[in-house]
PDB file of N, CA and C in Angstrom:
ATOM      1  N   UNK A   1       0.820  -1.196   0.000  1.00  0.00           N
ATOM      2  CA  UNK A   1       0.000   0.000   0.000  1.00  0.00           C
ATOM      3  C   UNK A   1       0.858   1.252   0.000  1.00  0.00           C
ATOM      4  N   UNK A   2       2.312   1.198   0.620  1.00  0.00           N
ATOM      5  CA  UNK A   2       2.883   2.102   0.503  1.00  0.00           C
ATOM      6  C   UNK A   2       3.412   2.650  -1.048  1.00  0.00           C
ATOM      7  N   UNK A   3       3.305   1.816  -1.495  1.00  0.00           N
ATOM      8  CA  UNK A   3       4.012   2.419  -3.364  1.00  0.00           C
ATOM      9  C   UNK A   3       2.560   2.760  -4.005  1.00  0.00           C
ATOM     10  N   UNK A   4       1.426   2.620  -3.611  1.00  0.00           N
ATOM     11  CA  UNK A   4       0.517   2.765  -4.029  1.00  0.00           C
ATOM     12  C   UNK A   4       0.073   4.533  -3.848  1.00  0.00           C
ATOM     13  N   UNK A   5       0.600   4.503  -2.428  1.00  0.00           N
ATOM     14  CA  UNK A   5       0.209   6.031  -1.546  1.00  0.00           C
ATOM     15  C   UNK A   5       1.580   7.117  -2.562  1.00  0.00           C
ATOM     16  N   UNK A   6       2.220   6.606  -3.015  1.00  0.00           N
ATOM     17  CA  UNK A   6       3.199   7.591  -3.266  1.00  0.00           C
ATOM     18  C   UNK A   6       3.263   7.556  -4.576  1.00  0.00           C
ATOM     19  N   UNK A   7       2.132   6.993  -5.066  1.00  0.00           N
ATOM     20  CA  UNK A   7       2.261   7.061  -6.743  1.00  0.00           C
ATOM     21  C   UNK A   7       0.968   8.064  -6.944  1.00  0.00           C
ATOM     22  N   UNK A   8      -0.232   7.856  -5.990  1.00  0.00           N
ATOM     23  CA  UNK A   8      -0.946   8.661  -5.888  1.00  0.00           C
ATOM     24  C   UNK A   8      -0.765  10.094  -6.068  1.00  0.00           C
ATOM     25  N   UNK A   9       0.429  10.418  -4.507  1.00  0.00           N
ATOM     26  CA  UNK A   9       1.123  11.542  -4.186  1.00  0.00           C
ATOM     27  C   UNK A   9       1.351  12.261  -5.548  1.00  0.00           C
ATOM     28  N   UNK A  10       2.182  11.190  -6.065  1.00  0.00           N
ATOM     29  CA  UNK A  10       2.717  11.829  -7.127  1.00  0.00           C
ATOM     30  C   UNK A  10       1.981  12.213  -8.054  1.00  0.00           C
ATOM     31  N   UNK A  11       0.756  11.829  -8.693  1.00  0.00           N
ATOM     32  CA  UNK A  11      -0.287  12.325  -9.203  1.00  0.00           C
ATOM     33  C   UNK A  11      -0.400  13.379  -9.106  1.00  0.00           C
ATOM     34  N   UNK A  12      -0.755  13.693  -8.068  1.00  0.00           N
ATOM     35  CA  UNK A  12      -1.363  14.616  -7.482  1.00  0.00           C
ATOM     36  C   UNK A  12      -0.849  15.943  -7.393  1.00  0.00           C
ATOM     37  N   UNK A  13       0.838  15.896  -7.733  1.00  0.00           N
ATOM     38  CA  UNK A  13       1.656  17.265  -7.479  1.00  0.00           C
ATOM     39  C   UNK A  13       1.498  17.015  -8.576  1.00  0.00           C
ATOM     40  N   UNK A  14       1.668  15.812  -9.276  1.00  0.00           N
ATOM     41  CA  UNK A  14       1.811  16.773 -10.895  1.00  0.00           C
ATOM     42  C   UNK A  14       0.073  17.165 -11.780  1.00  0.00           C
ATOM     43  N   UNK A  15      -0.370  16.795 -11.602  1.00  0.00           N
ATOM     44  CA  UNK A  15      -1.839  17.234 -11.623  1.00  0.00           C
ATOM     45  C   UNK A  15      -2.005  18.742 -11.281  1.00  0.00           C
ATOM     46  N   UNK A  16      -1.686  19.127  -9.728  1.00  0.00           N
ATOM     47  CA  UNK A  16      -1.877  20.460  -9.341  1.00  0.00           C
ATOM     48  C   UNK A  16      -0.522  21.026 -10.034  1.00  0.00           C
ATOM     49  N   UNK A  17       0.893  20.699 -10.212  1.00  0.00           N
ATOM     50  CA  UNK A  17       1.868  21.786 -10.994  1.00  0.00           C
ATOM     51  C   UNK A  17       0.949  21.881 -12.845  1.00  0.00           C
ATOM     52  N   UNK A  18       0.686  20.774 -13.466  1.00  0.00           N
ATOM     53  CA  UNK A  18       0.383  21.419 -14.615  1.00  0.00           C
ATOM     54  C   UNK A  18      -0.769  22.169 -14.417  1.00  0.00           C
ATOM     55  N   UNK A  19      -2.106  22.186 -13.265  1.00  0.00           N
ATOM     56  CA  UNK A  19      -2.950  22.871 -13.637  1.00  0.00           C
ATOM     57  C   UNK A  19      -2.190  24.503 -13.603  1.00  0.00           C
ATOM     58  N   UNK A  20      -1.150  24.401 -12.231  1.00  0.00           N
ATOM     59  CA  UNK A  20      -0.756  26.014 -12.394  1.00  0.00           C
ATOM     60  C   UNK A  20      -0.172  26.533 -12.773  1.00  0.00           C
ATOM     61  N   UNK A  21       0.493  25.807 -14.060  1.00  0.00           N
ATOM     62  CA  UNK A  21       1.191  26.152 -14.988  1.00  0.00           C
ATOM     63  C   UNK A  21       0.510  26.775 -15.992  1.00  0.00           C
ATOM     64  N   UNK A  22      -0.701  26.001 -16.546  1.00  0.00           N
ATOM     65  CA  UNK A  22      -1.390  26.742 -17.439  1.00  0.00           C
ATOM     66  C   UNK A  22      -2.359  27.275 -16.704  1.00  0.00           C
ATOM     67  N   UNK A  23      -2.628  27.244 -15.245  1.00  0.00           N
ATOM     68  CA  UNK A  23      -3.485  29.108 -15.119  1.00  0.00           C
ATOM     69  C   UNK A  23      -2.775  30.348 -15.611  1.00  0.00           C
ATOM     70  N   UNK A  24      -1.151  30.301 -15.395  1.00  0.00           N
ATOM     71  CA  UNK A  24      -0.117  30.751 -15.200  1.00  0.00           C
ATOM     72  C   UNK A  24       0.141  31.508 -17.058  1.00  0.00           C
ATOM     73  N   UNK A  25      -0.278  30.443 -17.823  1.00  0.00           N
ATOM     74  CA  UNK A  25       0.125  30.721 -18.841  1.00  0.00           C
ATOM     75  C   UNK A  25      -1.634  31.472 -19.463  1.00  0.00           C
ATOM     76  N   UNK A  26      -2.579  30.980 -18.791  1.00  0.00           N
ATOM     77  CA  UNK A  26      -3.483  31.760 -19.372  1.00  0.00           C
ATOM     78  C   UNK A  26      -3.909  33.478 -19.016  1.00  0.00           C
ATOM     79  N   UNK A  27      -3.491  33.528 -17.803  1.00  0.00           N
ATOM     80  CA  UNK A  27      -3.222  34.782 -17.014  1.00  0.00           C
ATOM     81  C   UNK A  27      -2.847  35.643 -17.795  1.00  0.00           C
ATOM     82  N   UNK A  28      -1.413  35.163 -18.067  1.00  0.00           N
ATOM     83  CA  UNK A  28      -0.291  36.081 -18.711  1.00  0.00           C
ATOM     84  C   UNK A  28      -0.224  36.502 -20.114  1.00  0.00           C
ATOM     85  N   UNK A  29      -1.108  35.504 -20.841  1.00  0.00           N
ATOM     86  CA  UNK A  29      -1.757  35.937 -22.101  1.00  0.00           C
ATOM     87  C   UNK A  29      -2.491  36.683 -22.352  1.00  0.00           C
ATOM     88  N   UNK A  30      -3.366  36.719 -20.885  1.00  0.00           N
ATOM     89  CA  UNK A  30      -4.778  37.400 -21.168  1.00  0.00           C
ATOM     90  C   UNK A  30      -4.270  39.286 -21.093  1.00  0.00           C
ATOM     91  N   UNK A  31      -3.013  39.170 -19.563  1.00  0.00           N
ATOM     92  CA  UNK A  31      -2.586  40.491 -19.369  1.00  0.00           C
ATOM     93  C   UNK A  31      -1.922  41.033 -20.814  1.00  0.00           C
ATOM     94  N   UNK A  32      -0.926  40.598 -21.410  1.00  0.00           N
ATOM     95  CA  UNK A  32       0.066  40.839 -22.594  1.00  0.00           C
ATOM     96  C   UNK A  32      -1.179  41.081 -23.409  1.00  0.00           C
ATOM     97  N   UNK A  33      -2.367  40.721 -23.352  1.00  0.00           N
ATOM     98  CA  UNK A  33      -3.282  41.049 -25.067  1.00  0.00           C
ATOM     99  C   UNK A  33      -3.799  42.195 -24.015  1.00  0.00           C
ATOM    100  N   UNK A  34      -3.961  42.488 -23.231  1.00  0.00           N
ATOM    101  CA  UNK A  34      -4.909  43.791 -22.368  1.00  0.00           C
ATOM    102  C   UNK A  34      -3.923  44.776 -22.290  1.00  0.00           C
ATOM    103  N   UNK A  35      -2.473  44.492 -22.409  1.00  0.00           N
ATOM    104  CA  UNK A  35      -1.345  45.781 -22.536  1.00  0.00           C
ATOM    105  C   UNK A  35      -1.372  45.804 -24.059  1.00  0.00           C
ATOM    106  N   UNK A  36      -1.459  45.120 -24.975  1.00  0.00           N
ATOM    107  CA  UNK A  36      -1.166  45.393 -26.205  1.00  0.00           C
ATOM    108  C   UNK A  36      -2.171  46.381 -27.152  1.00  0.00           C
ATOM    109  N   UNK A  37      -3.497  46.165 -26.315  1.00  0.00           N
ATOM    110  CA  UNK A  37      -4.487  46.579 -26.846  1.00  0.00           C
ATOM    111  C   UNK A  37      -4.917  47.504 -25.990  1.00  0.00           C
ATOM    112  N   UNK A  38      -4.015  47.982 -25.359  1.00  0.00           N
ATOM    113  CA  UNK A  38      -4.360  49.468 -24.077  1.00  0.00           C
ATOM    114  C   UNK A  38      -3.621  50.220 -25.032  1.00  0.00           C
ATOM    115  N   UNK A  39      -2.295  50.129 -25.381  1.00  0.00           N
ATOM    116  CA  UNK A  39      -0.752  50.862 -25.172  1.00  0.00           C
ATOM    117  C   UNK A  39      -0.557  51.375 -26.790  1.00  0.00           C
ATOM    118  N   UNK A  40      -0.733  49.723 -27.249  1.00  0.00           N
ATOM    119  CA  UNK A  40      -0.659  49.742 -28.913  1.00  0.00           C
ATOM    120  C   UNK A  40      -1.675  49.414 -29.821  1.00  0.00           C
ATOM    121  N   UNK A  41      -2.458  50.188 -29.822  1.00  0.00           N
ATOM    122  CA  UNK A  41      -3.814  50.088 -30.666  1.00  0.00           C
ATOM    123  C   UNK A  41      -3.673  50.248 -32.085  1.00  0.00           C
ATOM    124  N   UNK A  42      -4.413  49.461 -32.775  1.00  0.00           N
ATOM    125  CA  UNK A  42      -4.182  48.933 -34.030  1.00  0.00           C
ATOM    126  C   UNK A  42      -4.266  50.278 -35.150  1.00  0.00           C
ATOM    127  N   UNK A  43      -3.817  50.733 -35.974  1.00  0.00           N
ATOM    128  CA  UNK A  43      -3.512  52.162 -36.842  1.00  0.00           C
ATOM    129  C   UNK A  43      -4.606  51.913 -37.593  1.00  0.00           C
ATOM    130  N   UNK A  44      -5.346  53.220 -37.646  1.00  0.00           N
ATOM    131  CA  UNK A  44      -5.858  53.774 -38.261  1.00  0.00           C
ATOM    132  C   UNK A  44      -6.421  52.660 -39.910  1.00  0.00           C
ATOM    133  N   UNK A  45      -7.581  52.065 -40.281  1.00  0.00           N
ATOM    134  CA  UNK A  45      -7.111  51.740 -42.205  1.00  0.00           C
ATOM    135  C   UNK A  45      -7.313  53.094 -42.934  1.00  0.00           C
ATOM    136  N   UNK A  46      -6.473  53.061 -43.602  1.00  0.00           N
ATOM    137  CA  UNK A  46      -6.905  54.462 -44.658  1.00  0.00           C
ATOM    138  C   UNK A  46      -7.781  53.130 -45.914  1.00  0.00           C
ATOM    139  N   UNK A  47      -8.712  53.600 -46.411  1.00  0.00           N
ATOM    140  CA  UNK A  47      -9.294  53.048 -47.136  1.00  0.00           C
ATOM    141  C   UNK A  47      -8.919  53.759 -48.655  1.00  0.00           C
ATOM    142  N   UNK A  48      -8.530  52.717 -49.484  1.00  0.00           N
ATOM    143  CA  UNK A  48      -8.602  53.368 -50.936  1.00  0.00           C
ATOM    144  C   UNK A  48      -9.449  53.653 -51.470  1.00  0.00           C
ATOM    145  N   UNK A  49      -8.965  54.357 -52.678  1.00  0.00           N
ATOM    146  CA  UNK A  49      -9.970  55.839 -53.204  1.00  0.00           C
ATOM    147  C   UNK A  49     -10.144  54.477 -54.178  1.00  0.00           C
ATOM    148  N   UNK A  50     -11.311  54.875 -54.531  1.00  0.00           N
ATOM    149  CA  UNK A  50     -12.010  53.832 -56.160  1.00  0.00           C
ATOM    150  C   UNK A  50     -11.148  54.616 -57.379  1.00  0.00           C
ATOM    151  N   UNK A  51     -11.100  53.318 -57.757  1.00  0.00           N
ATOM    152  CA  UNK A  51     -10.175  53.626 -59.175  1.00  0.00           C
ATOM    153  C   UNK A  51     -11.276  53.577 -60.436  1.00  0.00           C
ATOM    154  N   UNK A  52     -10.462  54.458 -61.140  1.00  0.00           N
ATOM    155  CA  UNK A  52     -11.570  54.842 -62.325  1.00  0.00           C
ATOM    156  C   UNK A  52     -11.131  54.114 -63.393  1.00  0.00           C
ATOM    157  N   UNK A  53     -11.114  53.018 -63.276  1.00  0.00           N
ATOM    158  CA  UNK A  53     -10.645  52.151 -64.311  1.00  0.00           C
ATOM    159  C   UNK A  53     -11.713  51.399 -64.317  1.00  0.00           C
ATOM    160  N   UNK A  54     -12.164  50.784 -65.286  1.00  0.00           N
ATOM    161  CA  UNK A  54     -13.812  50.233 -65.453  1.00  0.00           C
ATOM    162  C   UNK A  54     -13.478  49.093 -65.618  1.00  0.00           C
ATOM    163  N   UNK A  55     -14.324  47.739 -65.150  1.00  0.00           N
ATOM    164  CA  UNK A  55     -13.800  46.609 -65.218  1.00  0.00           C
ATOM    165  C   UNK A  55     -15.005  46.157 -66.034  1.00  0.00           C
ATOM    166  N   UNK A  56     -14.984  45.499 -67.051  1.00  0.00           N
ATOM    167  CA  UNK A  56     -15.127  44.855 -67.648  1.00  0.00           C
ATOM    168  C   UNK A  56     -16.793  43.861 -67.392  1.00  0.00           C
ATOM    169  N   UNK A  57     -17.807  44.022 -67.580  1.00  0.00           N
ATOM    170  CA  UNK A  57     -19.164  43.229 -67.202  1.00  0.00           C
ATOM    171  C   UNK A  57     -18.449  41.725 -67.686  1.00  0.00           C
ATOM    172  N   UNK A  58     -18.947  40.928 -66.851  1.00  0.00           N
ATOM    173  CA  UNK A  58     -18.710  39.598 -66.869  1.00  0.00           C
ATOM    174  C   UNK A  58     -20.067  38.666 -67.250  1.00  0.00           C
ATOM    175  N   UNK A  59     -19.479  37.827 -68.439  1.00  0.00           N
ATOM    176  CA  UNK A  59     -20.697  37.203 -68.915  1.00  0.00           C
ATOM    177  C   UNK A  59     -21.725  36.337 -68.561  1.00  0.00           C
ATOM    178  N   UNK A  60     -23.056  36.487 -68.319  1.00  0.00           N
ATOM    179  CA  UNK A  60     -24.049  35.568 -67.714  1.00  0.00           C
ATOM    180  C   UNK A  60     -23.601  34.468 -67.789  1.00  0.00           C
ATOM    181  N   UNK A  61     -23.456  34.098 -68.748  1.00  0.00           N
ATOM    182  CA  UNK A  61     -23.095  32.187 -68.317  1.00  0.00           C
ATOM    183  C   UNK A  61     -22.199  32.435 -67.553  1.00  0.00           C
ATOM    184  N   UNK A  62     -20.509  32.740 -67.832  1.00  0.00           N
ATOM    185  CA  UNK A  62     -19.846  32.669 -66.633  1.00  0.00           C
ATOM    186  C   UNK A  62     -20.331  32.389 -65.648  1.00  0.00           C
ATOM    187  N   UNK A  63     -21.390  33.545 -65.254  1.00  0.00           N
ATOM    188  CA  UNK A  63     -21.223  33.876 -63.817  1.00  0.00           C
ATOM    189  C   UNK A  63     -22.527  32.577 -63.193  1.00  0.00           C
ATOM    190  N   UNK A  64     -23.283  32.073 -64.115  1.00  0.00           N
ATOM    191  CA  UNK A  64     -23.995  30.972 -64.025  1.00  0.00           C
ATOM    192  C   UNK A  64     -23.378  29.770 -63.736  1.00  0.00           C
ATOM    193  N   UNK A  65     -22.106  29.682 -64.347  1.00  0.00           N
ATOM    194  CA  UNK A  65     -21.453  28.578 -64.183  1.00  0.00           C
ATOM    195  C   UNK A  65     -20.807  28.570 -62.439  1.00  0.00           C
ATOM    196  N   UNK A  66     -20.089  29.938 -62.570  1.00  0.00           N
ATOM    197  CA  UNK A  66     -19.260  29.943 -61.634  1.00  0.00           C
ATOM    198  C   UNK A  66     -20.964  29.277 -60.216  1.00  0.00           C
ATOM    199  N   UNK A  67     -21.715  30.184 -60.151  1.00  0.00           N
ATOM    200  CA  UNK A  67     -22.436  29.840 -59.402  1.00  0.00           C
ATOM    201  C   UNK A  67     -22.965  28.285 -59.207  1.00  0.00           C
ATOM    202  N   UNK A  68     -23.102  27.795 -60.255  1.00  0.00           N
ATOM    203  CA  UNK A  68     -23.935  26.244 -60.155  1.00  0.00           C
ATOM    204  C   UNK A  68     -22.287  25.664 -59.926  1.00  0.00           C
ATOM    205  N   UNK A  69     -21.319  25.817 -60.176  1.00  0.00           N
ATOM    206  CA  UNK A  69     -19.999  25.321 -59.638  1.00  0.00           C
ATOM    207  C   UNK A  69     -20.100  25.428 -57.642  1.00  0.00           C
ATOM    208  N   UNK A  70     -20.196  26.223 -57.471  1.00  0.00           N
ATOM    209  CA  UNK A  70     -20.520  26.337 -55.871  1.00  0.00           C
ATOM    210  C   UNK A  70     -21.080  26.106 -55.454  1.00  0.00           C
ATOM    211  N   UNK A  71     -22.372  26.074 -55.911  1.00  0.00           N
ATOM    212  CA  UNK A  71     -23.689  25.326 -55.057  1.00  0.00           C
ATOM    213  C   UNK A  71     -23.111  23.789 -54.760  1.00  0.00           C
ATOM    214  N   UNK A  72     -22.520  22.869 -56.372  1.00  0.00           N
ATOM    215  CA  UNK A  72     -22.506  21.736 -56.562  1.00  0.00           C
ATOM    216  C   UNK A  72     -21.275  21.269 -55.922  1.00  0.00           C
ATOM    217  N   UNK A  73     -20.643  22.139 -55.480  1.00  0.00           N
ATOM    218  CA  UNK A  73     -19.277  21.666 -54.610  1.00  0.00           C
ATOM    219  C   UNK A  73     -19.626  21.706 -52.537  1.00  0.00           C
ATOM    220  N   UNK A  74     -20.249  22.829 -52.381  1.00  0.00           N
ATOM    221  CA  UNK A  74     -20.855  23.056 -51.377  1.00  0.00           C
ATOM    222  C   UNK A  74     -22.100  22.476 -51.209  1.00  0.00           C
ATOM    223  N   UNK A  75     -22.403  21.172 -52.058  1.00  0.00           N
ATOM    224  CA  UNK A  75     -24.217  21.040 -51.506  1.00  0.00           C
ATOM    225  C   UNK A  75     -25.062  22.138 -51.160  1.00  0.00           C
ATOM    226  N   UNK A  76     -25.052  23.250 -51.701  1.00  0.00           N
ATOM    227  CA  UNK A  76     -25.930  23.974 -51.631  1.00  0.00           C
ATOM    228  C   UNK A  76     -25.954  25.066 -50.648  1.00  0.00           C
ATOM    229  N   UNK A  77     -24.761  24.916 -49.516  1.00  0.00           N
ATOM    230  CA  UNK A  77     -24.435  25.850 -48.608  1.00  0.00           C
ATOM    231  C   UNK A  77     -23.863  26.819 -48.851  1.00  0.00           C
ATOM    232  N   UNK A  78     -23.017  26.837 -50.027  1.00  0.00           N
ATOM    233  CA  UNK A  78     -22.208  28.189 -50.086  1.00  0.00           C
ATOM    234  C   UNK A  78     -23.065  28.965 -51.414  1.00  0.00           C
ATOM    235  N   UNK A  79     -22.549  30.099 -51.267  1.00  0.00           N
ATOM    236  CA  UNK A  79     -23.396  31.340 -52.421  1.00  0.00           C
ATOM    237  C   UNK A  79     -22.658  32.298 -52.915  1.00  0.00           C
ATOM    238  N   UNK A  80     -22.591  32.465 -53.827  1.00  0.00           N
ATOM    239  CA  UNK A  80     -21.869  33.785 -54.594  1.00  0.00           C
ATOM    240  C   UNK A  80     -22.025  35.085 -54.145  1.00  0.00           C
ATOM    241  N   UNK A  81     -21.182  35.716 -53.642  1.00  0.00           N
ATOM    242  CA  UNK A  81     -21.028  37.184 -53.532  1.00  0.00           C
ATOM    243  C   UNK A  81     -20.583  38.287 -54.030  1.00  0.00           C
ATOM    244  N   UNK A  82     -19.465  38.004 -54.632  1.00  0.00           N
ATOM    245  CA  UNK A  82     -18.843  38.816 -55.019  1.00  0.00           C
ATOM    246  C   UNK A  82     -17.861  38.155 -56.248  1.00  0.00           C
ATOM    247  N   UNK A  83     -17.725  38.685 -57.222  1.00  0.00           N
ATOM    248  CA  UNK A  83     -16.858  37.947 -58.450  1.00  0.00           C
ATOM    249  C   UNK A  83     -16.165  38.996 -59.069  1.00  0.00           C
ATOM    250  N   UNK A  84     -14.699  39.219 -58.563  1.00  0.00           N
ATOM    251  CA  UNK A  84     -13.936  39.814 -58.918  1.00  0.00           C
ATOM    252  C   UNK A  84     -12.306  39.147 -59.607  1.00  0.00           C
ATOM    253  N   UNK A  85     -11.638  40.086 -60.644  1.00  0.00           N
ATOM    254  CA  UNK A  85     -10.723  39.259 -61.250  1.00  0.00           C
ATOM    255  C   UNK A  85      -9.329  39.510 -60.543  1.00  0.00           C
ATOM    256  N   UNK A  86      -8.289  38.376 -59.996  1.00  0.00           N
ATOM    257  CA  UNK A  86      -7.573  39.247 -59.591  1.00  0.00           C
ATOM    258  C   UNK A  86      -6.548  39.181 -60.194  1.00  0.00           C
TER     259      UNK A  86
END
């Protein structure tokens, strides 16, 4: 019973050292993102100006295809939004 009691033991410190290791590590994450986002706040986006360059209407089928392409890959969950060339 005695190797039994001290294997327990041993459990048991290491059980309680990893839990306070990662309180330890969640703490200190949480402070470092609450200084980062006090101190150093994210800049400004400057948003770009629209360009006057005209793009091109894209042809119904295309854009028929492209669509029945997504439905039929996504079962029907995903949807077209936006169709731009890059």
């Amino acid at each position: 019973m005695n190797e039994m009691g001290i294997a327990l033991e041993l459990l048991g410190v290491g059980m309680v050292t990893v839990f306070i290791i990662l309180a330890l590590v969640v703490i200190l994450g949480d402070l470092i993102i609450r200084f980062v986002n006090k101190f150093m706040p994210e800049p400004e986006k400057v948003s770009a100006a629209k360009s006057t360059v005209s793009v091109p209407e894209i042809n119904s089928k295309k854009i028929a295809a492209i669509v029945s392409a997504v439905s039929k890959v996504t079962n029907g969950g995903g949807r077209v939004v936006n169709i731009e060339k890059l």
